[in-house]
N, C-alpha and C. Protein backbone atom coordinates (compact mmCIF):
# COMPACT_ATOMS: atom_id res chain seq x y z
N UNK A 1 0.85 -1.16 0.00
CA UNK A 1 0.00 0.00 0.00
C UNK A 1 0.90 1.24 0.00
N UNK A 2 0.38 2.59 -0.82
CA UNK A 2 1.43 3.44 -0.80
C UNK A 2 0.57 4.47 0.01
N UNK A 3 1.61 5.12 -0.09
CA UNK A 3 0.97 6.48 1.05
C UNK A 3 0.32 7.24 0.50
N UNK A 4 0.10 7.33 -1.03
CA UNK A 4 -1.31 8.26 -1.40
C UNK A 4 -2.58 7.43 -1.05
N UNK A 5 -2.27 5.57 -1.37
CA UNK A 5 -3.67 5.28 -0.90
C UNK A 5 -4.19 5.42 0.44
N UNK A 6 -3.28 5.26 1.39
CA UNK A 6 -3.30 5.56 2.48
C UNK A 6 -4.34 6.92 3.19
N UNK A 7 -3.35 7.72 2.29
CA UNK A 7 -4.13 9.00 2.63
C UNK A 7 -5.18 9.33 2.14
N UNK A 8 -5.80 8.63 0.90
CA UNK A 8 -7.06 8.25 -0.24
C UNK A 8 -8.16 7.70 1.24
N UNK A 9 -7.61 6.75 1.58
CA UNK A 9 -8.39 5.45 2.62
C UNK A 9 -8.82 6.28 3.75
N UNK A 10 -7.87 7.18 4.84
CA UNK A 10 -8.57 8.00 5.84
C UNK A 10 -9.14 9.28 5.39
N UNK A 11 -9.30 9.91 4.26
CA UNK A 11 -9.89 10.98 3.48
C UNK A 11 -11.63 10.16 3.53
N UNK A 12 -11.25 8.80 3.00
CA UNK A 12 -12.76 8.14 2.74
C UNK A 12 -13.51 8.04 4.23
N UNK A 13 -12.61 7.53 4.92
CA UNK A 13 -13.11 6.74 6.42
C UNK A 13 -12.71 7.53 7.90
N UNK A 14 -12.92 9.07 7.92
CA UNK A 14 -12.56 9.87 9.21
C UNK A 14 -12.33 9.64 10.49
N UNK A 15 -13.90 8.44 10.16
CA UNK A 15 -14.23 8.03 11.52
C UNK A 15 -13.28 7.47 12.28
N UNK A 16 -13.01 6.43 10.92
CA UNK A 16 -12.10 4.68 11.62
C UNK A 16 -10.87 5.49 11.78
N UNK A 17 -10.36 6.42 10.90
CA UNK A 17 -9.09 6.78 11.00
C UNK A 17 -9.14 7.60 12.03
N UNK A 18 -9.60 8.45 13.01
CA UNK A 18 -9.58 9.03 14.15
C UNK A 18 -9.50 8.08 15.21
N UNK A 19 -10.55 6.66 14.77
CA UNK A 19 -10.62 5.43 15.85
C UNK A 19 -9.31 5.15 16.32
N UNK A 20 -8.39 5.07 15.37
CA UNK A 20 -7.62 4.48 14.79
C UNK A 20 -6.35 5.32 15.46
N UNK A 21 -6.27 6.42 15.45
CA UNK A 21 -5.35 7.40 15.87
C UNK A 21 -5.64 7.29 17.70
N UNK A 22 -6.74 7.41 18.06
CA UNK A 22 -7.16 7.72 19.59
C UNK A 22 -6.33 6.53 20.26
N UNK A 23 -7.00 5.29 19.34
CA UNK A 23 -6.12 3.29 20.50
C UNK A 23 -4.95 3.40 20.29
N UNK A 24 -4.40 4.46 19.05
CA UNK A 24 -2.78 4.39 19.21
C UNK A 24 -2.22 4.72 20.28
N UNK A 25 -2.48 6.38 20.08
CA UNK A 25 -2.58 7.30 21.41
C UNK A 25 -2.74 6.95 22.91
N UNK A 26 -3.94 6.43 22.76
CA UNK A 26 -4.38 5.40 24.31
C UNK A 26 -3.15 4.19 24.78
N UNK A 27 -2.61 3.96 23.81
CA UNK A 27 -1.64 2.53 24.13
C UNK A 27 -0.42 2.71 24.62
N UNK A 28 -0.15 4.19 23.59
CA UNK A 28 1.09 4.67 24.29
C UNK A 28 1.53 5.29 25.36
N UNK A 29 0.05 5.99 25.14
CA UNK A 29 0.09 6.59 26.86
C UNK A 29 0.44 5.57 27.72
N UNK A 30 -0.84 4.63 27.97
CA UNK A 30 -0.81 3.08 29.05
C UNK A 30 0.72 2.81 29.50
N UNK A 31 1.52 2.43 27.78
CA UNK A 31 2.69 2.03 27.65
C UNK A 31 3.73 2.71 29.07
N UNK A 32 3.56 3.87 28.57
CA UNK A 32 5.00 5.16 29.29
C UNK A 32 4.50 4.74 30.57
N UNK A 33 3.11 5.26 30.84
CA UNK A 33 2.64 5.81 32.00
C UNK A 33 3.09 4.02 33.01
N UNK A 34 2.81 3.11 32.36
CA UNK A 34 3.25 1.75 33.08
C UNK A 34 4.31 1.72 33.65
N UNK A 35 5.31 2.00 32.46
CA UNK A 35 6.89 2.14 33.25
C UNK A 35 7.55 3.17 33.67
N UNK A 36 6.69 3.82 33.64
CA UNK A 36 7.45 5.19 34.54
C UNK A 36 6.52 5.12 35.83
N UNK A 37 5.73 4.11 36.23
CA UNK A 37 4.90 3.77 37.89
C UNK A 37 5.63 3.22 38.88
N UNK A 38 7.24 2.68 38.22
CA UNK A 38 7.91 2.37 38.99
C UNK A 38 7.44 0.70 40.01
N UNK A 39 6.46 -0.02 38.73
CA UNK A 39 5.60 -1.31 39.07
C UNK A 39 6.19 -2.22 38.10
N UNK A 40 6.73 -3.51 38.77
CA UNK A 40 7.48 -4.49 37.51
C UNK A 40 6.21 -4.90 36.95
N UNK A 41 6.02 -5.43 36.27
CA UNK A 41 5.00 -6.16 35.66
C UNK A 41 5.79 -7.93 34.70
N UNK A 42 5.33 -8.79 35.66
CA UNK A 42 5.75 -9.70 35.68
C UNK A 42 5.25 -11.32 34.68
N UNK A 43 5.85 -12.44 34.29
CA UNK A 43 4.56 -12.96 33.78
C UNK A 43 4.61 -14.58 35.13
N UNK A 44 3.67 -15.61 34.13
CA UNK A 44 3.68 -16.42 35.30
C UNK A 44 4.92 -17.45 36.07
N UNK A 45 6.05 -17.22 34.36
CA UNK A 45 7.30 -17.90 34.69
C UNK A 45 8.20 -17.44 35.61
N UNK A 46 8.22 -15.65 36.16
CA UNK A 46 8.85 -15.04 36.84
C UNK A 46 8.48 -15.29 38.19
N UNK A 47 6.76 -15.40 38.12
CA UNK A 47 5.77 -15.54 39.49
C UNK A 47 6.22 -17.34 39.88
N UNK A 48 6.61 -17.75 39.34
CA UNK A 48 6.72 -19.05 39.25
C UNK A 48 8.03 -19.39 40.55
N UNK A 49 8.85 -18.86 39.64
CA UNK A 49 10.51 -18.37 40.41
C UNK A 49 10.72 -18.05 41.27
N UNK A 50 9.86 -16.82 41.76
CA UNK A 50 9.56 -15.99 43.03
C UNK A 50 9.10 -16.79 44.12
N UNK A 51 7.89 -17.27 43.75
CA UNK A 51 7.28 -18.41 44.97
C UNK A 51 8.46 -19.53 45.32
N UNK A 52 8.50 -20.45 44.27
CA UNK A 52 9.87 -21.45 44.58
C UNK A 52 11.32 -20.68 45.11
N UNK A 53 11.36 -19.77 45.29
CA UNK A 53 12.20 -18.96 45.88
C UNK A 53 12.25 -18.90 47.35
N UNK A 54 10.48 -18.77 47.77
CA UNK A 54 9.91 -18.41 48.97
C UNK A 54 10.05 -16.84 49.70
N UNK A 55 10.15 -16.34 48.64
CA UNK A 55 10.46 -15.15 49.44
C UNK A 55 9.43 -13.90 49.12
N UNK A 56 8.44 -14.64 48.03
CA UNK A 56 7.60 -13.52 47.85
C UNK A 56 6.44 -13.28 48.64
N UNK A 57 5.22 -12.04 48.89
CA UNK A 57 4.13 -12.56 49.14
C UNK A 57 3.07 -12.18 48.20
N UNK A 58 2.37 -13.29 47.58
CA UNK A 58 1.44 -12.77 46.65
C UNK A 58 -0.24 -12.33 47.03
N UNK A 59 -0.43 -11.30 46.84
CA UNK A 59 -1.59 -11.22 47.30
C UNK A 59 -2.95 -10.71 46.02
N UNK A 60 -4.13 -11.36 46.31
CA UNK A 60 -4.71 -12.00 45.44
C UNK A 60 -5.81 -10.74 45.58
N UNK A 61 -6.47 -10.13 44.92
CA UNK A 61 -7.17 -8.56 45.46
C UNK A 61 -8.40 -9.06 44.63
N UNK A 62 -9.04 -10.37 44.15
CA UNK A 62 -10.43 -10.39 43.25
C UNK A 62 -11.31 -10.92 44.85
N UNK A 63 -12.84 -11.32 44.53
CA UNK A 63 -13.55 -11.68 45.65
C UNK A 63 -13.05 -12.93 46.24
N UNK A 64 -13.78 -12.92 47.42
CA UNK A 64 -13.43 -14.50 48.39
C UNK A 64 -14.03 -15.15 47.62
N UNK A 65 -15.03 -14.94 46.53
CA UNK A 65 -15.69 -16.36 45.98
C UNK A 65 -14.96 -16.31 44.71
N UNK A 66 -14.33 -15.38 43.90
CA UNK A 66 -13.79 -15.81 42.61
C UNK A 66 -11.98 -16.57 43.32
N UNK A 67 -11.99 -16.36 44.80
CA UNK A 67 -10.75 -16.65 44.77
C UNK A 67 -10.90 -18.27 45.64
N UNK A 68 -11.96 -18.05 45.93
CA UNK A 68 -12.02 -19.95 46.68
C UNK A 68 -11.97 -20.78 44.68
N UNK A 69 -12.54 -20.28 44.13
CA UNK A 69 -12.79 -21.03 42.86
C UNK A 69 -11.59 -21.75 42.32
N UNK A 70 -10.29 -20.68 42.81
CA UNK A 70 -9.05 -21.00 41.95
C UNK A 70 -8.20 -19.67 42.23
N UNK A 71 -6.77 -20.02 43.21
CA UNK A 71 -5.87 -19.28 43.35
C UNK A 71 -4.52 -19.69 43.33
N UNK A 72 -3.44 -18.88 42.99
CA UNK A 72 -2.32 -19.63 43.56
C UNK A 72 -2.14 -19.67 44.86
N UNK A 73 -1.55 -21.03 44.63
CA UNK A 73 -0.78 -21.61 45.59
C UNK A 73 0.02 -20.60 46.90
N UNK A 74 -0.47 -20.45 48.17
CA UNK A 74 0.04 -19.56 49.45
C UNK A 74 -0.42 -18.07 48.94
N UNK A 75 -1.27 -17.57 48.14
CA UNK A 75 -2.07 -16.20 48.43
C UNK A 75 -2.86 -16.12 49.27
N UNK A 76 -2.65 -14.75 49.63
CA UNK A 76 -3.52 -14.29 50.20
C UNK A 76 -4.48 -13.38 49.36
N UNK A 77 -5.61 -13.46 50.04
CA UNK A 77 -6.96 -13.02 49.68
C UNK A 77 -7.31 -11.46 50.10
N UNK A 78 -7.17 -10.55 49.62
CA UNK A 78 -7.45 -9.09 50.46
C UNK A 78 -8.10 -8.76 49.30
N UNK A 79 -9.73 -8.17 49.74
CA UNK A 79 -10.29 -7.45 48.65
C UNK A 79 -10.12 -6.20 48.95
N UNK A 80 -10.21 -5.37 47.00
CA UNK A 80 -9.70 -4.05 47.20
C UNK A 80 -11.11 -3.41 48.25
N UNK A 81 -12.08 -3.16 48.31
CA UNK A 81 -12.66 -2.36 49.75
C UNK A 81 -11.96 -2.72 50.57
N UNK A 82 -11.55 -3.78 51.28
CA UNK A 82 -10.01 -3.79 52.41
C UNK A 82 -8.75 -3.98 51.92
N UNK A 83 -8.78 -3.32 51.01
CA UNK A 83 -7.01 -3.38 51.19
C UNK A 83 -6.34 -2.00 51.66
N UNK A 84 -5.58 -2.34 52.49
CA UNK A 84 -5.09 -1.42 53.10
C UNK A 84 -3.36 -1.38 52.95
N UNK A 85 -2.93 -0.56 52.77
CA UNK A 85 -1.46 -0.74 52.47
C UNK A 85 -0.43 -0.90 54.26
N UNK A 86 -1.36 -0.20 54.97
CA UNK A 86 -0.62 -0.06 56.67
C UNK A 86 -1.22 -1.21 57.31
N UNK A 87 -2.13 -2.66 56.57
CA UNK A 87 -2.86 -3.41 57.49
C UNK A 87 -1.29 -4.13 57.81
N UNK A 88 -1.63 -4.46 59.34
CA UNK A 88 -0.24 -5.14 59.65
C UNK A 88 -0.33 -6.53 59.29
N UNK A 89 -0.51 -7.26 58.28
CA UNK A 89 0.04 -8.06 58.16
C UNK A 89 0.56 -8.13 56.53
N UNK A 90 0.40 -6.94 56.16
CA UNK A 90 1.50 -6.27 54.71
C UNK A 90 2.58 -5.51 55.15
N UNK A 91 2.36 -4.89 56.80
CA UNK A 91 3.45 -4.47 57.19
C UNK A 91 5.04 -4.87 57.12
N UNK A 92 5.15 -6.06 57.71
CA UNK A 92 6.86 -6.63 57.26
C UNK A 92 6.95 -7.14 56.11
N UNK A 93 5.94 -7.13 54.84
CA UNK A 93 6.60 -7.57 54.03
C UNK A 93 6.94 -6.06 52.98
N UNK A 94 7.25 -5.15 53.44
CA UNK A 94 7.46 -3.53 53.22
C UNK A 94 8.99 -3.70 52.46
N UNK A 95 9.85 -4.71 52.86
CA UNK A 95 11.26 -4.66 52.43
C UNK A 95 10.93 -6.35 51.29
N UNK A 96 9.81 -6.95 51.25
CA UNK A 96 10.30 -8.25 50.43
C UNK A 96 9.61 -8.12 49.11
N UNK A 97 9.30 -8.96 48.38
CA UNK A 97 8.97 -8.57 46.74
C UNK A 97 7.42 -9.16 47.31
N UNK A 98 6.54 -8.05 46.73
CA UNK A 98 5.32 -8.76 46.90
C UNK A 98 4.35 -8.60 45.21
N UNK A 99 3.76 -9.29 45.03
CA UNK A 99 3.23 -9.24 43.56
C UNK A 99 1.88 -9.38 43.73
N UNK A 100 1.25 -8.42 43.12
CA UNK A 100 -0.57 -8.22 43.37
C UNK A 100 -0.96 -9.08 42.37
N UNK A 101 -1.72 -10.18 41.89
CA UNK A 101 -2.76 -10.49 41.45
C UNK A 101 -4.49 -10.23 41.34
N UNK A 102 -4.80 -10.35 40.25
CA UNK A 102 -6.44 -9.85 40.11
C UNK A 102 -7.03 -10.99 38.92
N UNK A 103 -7.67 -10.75 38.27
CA UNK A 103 -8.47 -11.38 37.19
C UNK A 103 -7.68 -11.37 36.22
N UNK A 104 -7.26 -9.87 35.74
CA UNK A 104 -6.34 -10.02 34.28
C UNK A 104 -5.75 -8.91 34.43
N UNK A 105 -5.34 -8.22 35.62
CA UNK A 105 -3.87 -7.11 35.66
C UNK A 105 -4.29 -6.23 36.38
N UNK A 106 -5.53 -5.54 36.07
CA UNK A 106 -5.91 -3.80 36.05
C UNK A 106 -6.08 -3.38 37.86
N UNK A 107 -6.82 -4.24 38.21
CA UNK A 107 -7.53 -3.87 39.55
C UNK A 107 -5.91 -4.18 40.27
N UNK A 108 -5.07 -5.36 40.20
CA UNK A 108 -4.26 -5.29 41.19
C UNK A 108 -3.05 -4.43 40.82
N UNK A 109 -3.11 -3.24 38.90
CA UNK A 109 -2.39 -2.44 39.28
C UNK A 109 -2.53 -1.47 40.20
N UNK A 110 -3.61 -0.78 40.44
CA UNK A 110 -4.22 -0.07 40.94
C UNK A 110 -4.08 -0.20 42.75
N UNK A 111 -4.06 -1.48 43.36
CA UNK A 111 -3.53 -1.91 44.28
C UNK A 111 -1.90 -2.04 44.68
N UNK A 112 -1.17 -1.87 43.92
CA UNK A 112 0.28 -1.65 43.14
C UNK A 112 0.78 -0.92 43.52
N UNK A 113 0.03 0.11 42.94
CA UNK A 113 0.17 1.91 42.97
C UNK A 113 0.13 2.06 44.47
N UNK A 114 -0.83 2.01 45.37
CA UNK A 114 -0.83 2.26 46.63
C UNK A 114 -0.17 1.60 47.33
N UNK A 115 0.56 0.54 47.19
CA UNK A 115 1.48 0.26 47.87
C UNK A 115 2.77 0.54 48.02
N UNK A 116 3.18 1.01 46.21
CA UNK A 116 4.35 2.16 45.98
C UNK A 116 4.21 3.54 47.00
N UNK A 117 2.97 3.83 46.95
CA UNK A 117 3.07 5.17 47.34
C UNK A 117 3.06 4.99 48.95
N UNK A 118 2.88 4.29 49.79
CA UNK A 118 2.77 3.21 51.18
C UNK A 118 4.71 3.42 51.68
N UNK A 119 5.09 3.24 50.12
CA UNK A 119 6.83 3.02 50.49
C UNK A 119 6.86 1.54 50.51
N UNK A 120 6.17 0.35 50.05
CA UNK A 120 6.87 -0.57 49.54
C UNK A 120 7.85 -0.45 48.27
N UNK A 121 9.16 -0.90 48.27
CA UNK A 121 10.05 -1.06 47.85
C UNK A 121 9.92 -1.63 46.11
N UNK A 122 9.49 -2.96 46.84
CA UNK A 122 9.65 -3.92 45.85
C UNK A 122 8.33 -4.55 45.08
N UNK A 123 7.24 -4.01 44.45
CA UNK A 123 6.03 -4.20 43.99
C UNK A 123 6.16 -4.74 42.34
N UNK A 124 5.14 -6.14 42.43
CA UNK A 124 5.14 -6.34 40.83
C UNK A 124 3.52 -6.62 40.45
N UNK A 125 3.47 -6.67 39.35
CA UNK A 125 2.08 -7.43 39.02
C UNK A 125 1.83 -8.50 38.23
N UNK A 126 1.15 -9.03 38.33
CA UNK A 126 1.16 -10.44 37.37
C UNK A 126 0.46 -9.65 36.41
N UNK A 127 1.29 -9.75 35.05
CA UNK A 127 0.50 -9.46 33.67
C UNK A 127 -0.11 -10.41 33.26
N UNK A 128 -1.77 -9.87 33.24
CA UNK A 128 -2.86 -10.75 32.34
C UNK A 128 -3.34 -11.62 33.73
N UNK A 129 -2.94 -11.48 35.23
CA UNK A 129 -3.92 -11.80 36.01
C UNK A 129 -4.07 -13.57 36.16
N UNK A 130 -5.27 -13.87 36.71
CA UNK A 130 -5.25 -15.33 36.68
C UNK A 130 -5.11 -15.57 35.56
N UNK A 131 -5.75 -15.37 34.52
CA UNK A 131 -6.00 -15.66 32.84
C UNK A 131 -4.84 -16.00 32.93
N UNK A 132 -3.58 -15.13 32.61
CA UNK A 132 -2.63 -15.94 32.42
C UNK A 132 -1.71 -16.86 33.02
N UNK A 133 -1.85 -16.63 34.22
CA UNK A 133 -1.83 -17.73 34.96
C UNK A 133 -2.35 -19.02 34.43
N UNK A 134 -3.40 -19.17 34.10
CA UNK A 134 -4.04 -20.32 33.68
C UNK A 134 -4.02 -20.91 32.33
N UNK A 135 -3.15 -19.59 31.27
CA UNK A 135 -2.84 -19.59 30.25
C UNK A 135 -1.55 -20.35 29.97
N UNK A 136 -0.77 -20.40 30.98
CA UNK A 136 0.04 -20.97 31.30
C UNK A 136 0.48 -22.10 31.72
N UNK A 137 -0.71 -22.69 31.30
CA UNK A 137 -1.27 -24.58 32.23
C UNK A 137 -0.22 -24.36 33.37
N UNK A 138 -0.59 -23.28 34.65
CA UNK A 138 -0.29 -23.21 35.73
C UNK A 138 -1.16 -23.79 36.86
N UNK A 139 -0.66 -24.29 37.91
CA UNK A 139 -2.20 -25.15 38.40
C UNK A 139 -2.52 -23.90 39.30
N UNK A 140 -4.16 -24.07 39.73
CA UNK A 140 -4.52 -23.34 40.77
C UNK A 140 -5.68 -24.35 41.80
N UNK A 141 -5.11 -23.89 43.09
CA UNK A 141 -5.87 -24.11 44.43
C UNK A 141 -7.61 -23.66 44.67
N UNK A 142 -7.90 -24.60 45.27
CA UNK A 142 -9.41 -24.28 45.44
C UNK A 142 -9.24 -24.53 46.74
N UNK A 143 -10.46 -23.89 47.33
CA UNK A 143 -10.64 -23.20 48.81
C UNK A 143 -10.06 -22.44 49.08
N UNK A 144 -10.01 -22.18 50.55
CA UNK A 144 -9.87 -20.71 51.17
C UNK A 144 -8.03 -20.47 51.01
N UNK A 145 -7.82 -21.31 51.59
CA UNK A 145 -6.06 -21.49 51.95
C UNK A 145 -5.63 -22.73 50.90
């Protein structure tokens, strides 16, 4: 395709081509604004590492019932209406790597963020959430613990 048709094609189609310009725009923003949050964003082979490591704590921020359904292995369960970044028992882990989980990223960046700003150190997120977790023929736990 050359660049007169190009410019022929969004002359015809304003709409799509504004559509088209905005999700660019939108992505790149997401993009910067991600890594300049000072939040790793991790996948399940790293989360994998971390646990067999033992040194992480993962904490799981979707409901008690989407998380009895299927969690990893030693999360904890804190929904965002309680999550608290000063609850003491996130308190000592202020110096260790802790990695938020959610459904598919968003809610436990957002949980992320406040823990950066809390003065945890070391914050990651699982990219893509359980999904990929599970995308990952990673196993997951049912019940509470």
């Amino acid at each position: 395709m050359t660049l007169a048709e190009l410019i022929a094609f969004a002359g015809r189609h304003p709409y799509l081509s504004l559509a088209l310009a905005g999700l660019t725009v939108a992505i790149v923003y997401n993009e910067i604004a991600g890594r300049l949050s000072g939040i790793r964003r991790i996948g399940p082979a790293e989360l994998t590492a971390m646990i067999n490591h033992g040194n992480a704590l993962v904490v799981d921020v979707r409901s008690p019932a989407e998380f009895e359904k299927g969690h990893i292995a030693g999360s904890r369960n804190v929904q965002m209406s309680q999550f608290d970044p000063e609850n003491k028992a996130l308190a000592p882990a202020r110096e260790l790597p802790v990695v938020m989980v959610c459904r598919v990223g968003q809610t436990a960046s957002v949980a992320a963020a406040r823990l950066r700003k809390a003065g945890f150190s070391n914050v990651a997120v699982l990219e893509g959430g359980i999904h990929a977790w599970q995308g990952a023929d990673l196993p997951l736990v049912k019940g509470r613990r």
